[in-house]
Protein backbone atom coordinates (compact mmCIF):
# COMPACT_ATOMS: atom_id res chain seq x y z
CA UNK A 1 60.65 200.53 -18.56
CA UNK A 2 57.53 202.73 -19.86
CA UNK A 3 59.07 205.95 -18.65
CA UNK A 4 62.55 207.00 -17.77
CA UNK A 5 61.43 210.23 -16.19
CA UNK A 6 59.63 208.25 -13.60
CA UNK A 7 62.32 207.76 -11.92
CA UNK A 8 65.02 204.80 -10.68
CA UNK A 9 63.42 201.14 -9.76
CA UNK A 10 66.07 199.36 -8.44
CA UNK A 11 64.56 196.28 -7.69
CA UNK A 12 65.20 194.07 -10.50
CA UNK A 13 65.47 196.82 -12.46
CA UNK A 14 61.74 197.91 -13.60
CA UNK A 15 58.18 198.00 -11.07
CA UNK A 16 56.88 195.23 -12.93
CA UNK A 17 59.92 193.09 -11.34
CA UNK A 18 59.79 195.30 -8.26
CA UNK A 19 55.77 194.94 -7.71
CA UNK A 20 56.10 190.71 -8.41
CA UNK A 21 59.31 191.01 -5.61
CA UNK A 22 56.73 192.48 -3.23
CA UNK A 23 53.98 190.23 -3.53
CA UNK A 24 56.23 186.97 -4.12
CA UNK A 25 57.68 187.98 -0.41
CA UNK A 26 54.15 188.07 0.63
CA UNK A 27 52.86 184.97 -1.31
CA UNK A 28 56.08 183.64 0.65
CA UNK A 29 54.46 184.11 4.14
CA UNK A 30 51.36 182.83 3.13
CA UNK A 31 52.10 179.03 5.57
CA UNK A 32 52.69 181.42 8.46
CA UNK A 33 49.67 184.14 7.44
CA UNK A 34 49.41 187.70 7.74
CA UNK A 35 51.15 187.52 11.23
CA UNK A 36 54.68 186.76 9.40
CA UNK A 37 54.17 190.49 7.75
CA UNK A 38 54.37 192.17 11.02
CA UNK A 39 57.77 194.27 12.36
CA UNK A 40 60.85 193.43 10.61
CA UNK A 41 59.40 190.96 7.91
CA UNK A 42 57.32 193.71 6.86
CA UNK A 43 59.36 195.06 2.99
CA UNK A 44 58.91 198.63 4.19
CA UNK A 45 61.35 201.41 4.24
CA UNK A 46 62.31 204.25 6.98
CA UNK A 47 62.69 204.64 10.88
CA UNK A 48 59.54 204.18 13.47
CA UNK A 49 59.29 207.73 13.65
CA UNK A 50 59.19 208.68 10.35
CA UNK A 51 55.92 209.42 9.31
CA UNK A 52 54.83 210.76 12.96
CA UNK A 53 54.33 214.03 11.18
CA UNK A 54 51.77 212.67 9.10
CA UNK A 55 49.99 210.22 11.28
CA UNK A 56 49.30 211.98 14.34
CA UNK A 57 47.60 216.00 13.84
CA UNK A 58 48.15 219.10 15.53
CA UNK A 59 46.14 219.76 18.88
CA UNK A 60 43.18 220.60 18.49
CA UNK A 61 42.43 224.71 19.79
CA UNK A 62 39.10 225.87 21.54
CA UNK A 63 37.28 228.32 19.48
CA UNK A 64 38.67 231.50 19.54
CA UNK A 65 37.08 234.72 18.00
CA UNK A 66 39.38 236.37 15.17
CA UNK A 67 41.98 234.04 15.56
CA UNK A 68 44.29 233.46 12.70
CA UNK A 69 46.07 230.31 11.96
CA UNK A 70 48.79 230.35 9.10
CA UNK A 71 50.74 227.89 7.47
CA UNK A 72 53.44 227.98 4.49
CA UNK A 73 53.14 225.18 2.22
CA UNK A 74 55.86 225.30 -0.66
CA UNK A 75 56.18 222.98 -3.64
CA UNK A 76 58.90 221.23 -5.04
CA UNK A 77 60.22 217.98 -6.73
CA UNK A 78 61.62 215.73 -4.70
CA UNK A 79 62.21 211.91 -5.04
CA UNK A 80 60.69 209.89 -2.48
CA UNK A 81 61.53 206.22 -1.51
CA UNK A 82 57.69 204.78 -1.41
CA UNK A 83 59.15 200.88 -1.13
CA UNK A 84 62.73 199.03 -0.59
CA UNK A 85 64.83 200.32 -3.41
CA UNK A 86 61.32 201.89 -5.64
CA UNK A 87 62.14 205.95 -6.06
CA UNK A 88 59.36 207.96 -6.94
CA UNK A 89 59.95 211.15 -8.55
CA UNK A 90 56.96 213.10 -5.86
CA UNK A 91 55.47 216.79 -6.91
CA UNK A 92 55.35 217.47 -2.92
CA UNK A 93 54.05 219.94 -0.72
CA UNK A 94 56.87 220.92 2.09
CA UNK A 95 58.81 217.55 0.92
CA UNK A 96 56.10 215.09 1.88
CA UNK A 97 53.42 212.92 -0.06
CA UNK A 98 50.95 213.87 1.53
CA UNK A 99 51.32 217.26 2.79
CA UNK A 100 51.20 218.22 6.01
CA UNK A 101 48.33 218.21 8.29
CA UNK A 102 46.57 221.67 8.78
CA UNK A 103 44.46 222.57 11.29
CA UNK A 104 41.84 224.75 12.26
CA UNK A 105 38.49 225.80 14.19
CA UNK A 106 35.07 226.69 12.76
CA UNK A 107 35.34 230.53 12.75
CA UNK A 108 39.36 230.78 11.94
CA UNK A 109 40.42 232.61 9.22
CA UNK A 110 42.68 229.87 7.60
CA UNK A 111 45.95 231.48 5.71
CA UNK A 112 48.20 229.48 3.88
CA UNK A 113 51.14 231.43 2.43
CA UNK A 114 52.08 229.14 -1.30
CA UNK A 115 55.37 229.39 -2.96
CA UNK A 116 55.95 227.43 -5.58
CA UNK A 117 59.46 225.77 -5.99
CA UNK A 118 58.65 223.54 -8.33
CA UNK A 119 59.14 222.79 -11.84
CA UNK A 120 55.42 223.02 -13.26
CA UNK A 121 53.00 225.11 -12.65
CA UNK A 122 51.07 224.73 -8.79
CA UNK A 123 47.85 225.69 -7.11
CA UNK A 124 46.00 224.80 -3.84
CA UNK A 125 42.41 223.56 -4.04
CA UNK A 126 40.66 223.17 -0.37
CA UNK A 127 37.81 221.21 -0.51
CA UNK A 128 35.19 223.24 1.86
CA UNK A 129 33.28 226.98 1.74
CA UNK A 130 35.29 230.08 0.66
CA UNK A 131 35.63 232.24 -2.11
CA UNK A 132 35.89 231.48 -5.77
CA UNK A 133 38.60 233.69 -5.82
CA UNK A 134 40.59 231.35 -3.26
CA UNK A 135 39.45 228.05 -4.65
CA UNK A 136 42.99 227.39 -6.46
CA UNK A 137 41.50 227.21 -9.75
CA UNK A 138 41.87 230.50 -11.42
CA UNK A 139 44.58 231.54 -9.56
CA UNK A 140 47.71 229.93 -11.59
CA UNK A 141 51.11 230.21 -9.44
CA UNK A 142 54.22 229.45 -12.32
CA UNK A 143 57.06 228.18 -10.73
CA UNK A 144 59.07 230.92 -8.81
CA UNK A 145 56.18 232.75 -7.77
CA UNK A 146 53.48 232.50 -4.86
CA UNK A 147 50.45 233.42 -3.47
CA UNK A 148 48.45 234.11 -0.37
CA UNK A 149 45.04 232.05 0.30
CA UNK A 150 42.81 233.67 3.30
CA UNK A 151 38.91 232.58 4.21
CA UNK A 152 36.99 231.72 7.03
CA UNK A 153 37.29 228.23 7.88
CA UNK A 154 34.09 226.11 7.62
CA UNK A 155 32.62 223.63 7.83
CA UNK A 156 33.55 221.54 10.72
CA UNK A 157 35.10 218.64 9.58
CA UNK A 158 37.86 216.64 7.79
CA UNK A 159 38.66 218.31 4.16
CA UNK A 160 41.36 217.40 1.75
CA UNK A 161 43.60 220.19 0.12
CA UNK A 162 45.16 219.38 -3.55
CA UNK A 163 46.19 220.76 -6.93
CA UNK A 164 44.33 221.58 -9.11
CA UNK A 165 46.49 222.84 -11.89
CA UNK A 166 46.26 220.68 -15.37
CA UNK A 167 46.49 217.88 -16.48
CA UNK A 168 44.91 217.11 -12.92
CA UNK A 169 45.15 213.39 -12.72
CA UNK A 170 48.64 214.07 -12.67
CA UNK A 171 49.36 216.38 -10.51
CA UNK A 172 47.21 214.92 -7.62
CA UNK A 173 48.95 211.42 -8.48
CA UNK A 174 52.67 212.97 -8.52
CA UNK A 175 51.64 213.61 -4.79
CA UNK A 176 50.41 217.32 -4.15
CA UNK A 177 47.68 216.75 -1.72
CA UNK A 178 46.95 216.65 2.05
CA UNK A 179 44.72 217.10 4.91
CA UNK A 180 42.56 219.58 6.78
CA UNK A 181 40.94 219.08 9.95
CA UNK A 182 38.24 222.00 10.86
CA UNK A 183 37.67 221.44 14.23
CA UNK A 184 33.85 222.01 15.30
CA UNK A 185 33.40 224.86 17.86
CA UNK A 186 31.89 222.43 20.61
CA UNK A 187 35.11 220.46 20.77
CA UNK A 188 34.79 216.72 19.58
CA UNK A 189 34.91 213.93 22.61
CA UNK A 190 39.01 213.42 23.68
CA UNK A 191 40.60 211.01 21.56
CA UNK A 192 44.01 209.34 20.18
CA UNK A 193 43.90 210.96 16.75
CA UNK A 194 45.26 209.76 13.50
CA UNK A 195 45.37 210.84 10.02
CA UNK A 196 45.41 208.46 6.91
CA UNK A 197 45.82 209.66 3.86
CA UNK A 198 44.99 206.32 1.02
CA UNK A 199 46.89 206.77 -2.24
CA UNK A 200 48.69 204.80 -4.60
CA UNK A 201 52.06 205.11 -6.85
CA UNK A 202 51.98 204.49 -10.65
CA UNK A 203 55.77 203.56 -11.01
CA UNK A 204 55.87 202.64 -14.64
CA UNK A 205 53.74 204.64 -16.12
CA UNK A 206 50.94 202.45 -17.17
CA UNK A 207 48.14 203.89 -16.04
CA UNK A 208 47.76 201.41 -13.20
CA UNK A 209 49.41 202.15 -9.45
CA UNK A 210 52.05 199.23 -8.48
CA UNK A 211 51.84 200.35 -4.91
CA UNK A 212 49.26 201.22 -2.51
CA UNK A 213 50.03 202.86 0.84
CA UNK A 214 48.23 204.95 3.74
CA UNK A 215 50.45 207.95 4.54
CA UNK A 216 53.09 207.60 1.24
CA UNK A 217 55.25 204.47 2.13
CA UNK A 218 54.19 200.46 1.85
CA UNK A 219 53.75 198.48 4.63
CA UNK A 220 55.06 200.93 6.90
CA UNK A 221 52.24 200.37 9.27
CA UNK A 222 52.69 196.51 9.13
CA UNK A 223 56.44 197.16 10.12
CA UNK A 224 55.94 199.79 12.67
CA UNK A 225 51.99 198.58 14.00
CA UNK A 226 50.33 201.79 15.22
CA UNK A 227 50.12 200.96 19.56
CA UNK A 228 46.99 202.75 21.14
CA UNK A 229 45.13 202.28 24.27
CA UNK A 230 41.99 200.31 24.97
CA UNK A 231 40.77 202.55 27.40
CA UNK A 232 40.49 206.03 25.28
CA UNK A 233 38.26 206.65 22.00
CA UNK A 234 40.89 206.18 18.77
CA UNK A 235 39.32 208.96 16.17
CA UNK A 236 40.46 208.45 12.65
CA UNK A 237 40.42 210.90 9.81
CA UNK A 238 40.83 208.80 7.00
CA UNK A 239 40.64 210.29 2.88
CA UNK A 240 41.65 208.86 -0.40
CA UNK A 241 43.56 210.96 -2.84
CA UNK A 242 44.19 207.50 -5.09
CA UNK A 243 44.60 208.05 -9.04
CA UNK A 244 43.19 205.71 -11.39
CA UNK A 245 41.58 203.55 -9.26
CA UNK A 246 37.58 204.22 -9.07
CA UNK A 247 37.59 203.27 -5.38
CA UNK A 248 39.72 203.09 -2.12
CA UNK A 249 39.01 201.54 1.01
CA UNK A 250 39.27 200.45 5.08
CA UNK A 251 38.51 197.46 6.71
CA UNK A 252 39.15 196.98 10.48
CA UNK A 253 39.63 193.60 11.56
CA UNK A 254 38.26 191.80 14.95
CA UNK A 255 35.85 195.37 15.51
CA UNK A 256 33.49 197.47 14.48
CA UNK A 257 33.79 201.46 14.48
CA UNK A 258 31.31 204.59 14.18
CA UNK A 259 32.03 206.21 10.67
CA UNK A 260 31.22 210.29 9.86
CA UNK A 261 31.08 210.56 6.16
CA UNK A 262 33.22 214.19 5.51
CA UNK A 263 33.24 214.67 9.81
CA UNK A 264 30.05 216.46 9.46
CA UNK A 265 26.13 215.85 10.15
CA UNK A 266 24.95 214.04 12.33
CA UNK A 267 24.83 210.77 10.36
CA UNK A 268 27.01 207.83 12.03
CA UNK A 269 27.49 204.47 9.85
CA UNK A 270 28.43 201.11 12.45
CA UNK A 271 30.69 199.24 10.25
CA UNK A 272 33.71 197.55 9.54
CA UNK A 273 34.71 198.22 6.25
CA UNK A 274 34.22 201.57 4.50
CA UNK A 275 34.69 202.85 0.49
CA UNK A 276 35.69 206.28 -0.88
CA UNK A 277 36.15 207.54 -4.16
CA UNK A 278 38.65 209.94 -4.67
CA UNK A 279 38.36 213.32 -2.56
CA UNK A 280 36.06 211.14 -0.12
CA UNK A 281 36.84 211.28 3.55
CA UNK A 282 35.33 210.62 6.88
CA UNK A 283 36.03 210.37 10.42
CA UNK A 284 36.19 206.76 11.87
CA UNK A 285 35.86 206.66 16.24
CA UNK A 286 36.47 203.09 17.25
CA UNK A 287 36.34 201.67 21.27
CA UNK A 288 38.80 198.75 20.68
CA UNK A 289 36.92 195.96 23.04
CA UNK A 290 40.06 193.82 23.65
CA UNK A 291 43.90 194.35 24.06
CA UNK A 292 46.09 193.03 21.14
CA UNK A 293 47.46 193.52 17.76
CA UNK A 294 44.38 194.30 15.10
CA UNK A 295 44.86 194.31 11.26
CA UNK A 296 43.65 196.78 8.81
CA UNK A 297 43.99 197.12 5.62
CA UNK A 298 42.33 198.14 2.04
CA UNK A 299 39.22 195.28 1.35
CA UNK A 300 40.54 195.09 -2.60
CA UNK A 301 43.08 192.34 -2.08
CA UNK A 302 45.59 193.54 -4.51
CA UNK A 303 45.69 196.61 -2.52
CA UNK A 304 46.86 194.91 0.43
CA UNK A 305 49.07 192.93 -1.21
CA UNK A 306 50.82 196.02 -2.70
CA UNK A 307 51.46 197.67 0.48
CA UNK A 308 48.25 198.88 1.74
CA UNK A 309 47.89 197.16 5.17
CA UNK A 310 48.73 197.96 8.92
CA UNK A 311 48.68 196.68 12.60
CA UNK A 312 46.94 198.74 15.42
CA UNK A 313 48.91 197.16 18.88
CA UNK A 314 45.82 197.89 21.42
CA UNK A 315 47.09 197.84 24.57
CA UNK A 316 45.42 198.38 28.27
């Protein structure tokens, strides 16, 4: 093992043995295709409910003048199970990789109340317009302490939220990052909405991730397939916060979608498949055509194959 203080592997004892376990019990379903990685055959971890907090967002609130929305995100170590018997030893926000959703409207002033229970040094970075003073660069918080970020929130859109203390690469890969959604003040069309969050885990300390996920945990979406209804817009807000890798990605299977790079402009791309680098996002709205089970999934193979794949169930 290249690093004991990244944490316990039990599988076979290292992540080289535990990432060959995972795609040998793919490789294994190959006669029977993708279809055999769906519900229980799926090597995924948790209950169906698990990751609701992370999947689905807050409602959406018409624009309101001098409204304040606040949040408390607090940091601290905690090890995370990201695959059957692989422990991850997280830097979290509130417990999670990735933090929690916030949300806001163009025109709210945005506070986020820090502390830092951690073990390193911590900052927030929001991607978006606001004061250098609140950018989460200069404004070191050492363990114990916190701070207090406050600015207008803008632009509409879909903005991720990180660390930005140093060595960065590590602390955004340890798992302190999350999501923003800055809701437009001429409210967006009604839709199911869902949050993705693309990252990967680096389990033996390589350089390299030996697991991919959306939303911190392998395959949970091929276990627990993501049911939404033909008959209403599905609006995704999809980022990448991987490390090491240059790229991330999305593919839909069996449809096509309307892609927002960043959820603002006016710019739509008609696609099926779509890249970001890291700190890329966009906001996918897709009109399923058909009822039934749709697969999606990262378009680098070895991403899928290391736990980054899902099922949408479409139903009428």
């Amino acid at each position: 093992m290249a690093a004991p203080m990244l944490g316990k592997l039990v599988l076979d004892g290292n992540a080289d043995a535990a990432s060959r376990t995972l795609q040998t019990h793919v490789h294994n379903h190959a006669v029977d295709g993708h279809a055999a990685m769906i519900g229980e055959n799926a090597p995924a971890v948790g209950g169906p409910s698990d990751l609701d907090a992370l999947l689905y967002p807050p409602p959406a609130l018409p624009y309101e003048p001098g409204r304040v929305r606040e949040y408390n995100l607090r940091a601290v170590d905690r090890e995370l199970e990201i695959a059957p018997g692989i422990f991850f030893p997280a830097w979290t926000y509130n417990g999670t990789v990735p933090g929690p959703i916030l949300r806001a409207t163009e025109g709210d002033i945005l506070r986020v109340n820090f502390t830092n229970a951690g073990s390193h040094p911590h900052t927030i970075h929001f991607h978006g317009i606001h004061p250098p003073r609140q950018d989460g660069v200069f404004e070191i918080v050492k363990p114990g302490d916190d701070f207090t970020y406050e600015f207008e929130a803008r632009p509409a859109g879909f903005h991720p939220y990180h660390c930005h203390a140093t060595p960065l690469k590590k602390h955004i890969h340890k798992g302190l990052y999350g999501s923003l959604i800055i809701d437009p003040k001429e409210p967006r069309p009604p839709a199911q909405e869902l949050v993705m969050v693309m990252n990967g885990y680096d389990t033996d300390g390589d350089g390299g991730n030996n697991f991919y996920t959306v939303n911190g945990r392998s395959f949970y979406y091929a276990r627990y397939p993501i049911t939404v209804r033909r008959s209403q817009l599905v609006r995704i807000y999809l980022a990448n916060l991987t490390e090491f890798d240059l790229i991330n990605s999305f593919h839909l299977h069996a449809d096509f979608f309307h892609y927002q790079p960043n959820g603002t402009g006016d710019y739509r791309e008609y696609t099926d498949t779509v890249m970001q680098c890291q700190g890329q996002r966009g906001v996918l709205e897709i009109e399923f055509a058909n009822a039934g089970v749709y697969m999606f999934h990262a378009h680098q193979s070895e991403f899928a194959e290391l736990g980054w794949m899902g099922f949408f169930n479409v139903t009428d």
